[in-house]
Protein backbone atom coordinates (compact mmCIF):
# COMPACT_ATOMS: atom_id res chain seq x y z
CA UNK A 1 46.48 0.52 36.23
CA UNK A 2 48.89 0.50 33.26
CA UNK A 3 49.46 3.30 31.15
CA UNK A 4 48.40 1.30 28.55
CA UNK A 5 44.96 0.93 30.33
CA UNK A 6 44.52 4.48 31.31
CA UNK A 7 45.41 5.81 27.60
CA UNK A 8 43.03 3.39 26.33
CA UNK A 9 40.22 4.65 28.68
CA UNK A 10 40.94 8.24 28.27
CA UNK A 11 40.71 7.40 24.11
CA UNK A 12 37.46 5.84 24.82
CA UNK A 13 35.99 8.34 27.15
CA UNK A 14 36.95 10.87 24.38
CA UNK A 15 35.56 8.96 21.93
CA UNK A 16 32.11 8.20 23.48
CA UNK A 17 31.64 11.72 25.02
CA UNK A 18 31.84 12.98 21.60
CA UNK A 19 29.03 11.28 20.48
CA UNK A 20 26.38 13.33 21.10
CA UNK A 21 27.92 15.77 18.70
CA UNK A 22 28.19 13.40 15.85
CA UNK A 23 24.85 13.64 14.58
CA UNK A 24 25.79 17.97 13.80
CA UNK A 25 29.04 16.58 11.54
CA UNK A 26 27.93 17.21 7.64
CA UNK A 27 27.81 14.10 5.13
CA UNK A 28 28.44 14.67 1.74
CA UNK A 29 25.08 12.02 1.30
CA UNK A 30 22.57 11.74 3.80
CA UNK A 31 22.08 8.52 5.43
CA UNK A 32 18.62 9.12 5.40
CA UNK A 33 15.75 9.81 3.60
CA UNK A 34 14.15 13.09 2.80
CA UNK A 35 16.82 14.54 5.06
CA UNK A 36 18.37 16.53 2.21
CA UNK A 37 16.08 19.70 1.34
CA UNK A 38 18.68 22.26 0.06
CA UNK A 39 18.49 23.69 -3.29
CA UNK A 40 21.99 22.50 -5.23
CA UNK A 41 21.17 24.36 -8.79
CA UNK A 42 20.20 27.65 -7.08
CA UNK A 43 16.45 26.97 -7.92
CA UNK A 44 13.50 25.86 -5.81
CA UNK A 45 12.89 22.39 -4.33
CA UNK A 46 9.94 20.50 -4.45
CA UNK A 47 8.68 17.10 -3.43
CA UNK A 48 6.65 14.55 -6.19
CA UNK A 49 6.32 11.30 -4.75
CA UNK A 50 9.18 9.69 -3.59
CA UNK A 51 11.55 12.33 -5.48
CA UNK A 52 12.94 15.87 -4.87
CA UNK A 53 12.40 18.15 -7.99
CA UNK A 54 14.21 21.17 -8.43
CA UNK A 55 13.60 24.14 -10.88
CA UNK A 56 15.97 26.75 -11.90
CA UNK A 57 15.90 29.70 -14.03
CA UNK A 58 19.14 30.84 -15.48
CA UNK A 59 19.73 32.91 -18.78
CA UNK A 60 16.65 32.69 -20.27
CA UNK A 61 16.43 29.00 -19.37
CA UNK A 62 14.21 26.81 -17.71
CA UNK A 63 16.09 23.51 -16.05
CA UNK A 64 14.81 20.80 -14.28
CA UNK A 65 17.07 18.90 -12.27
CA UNK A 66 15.39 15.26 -10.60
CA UNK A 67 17.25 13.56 -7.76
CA UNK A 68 15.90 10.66 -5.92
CA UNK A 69 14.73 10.32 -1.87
CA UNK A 70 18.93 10.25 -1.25
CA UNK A 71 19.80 13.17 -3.61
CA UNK A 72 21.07 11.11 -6.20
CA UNK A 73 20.68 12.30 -9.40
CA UNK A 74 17.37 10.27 -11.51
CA UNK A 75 17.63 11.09 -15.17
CA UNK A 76 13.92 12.05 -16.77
CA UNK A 77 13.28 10.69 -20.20
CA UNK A 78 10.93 13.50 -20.84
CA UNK A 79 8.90 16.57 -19.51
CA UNK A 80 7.22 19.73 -20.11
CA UNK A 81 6.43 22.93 -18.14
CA UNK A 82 3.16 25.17 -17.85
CA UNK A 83 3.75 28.50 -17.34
CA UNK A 84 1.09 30.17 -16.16
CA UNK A 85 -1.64 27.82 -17.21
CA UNK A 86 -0.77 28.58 -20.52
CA UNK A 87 -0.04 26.25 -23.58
CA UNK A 88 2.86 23.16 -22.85
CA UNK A 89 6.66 23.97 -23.25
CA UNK A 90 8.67 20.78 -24.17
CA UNK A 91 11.43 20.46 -22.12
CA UNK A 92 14.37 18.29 -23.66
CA UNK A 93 16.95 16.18 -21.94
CA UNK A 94 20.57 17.81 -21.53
CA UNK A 95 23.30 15.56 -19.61
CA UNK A 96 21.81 15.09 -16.04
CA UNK A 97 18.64 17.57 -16.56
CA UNK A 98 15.27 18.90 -18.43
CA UNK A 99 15.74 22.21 -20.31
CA UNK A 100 13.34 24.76 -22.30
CA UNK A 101 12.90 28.35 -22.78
CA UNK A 102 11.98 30.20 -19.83
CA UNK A 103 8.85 32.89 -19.74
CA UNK A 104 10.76 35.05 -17.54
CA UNK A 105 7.16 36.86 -16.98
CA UNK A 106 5.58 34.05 -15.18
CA UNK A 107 4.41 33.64 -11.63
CA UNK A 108 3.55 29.81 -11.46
CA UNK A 109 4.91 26.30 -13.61
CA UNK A 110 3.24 23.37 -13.40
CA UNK A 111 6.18 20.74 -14.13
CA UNK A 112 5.40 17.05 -15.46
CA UNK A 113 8.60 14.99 -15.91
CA UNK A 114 8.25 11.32 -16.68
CA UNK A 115 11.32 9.20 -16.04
CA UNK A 116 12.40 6.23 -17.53
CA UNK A 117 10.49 3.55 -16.27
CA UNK A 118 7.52 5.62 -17.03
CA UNK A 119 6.41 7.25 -13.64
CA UNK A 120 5.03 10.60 -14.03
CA UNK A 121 5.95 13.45 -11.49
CA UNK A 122 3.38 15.90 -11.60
CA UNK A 123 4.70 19.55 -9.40
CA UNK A 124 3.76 22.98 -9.18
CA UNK A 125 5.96 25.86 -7.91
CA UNK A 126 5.43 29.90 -7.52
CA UNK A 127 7.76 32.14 -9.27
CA UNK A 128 9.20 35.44 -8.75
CA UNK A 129 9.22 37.38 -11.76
CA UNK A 130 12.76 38.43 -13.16
């Protein structure tokens, strides 16, 4: 055997027993769908449909951030929040998100955002109080 040959089998023994281990590396995107369930406003996550919804409550604000089955970011046309079962709080569109005034009070939203090409993504989440 060469030493060409034997360098070329030790890189491909190297290379296929580190395999296995490949599937632990982290992707800046998942491949795959649904795989993604982390939190990347500091809020909580939620599933409507085919689309991850995430809430966040920061400075007396309420934001809604809507990202597709890959994480990519889906920008809402319009929405509202329920706080509480009480009366509907309009959220408006800012850059890549929904925003309104937060009832920092409230123990439970019910979130509607409707995105562009009209689908509506009805979601409720608990809340801790602040």
């Amino acid at each position: 055997m060469t030493l060409a040959r034997a360098g070329a089998a030790l890189a491909a023994g190297l290379l296929l027993g580190a395999l296995p281990f490949w599937r632990y590396a982290p992707l800046a995107a998942s491949s795959v769908p649904h795989a993604d369930h982390e939190p990347r406003h500091g809020g909580q996550l939620g599933m409507a449909g085919d689309h991850h919804v995430e809430v966040a409550r920061t400075a007396g604000r309420f934001e809604v951030y809507v990202s597709d089955a890959w994480r990519r970011p889906v920008r809402a046309s319009e929405g509202w929040a329920v706080f509480d079962g009480a009366a509907r709080v309009p959220l408006v569109r800012e850059r890549e998100r929904l925003v309104g005034p937060d009832r920092p009070a409230a123990r439970a939203v019910e979130v509607v955002v409707t995105l562009s090409d009209g689908t509506r993504l009805p979601i409720e989440f608990a809340l801790a109080a602040d």
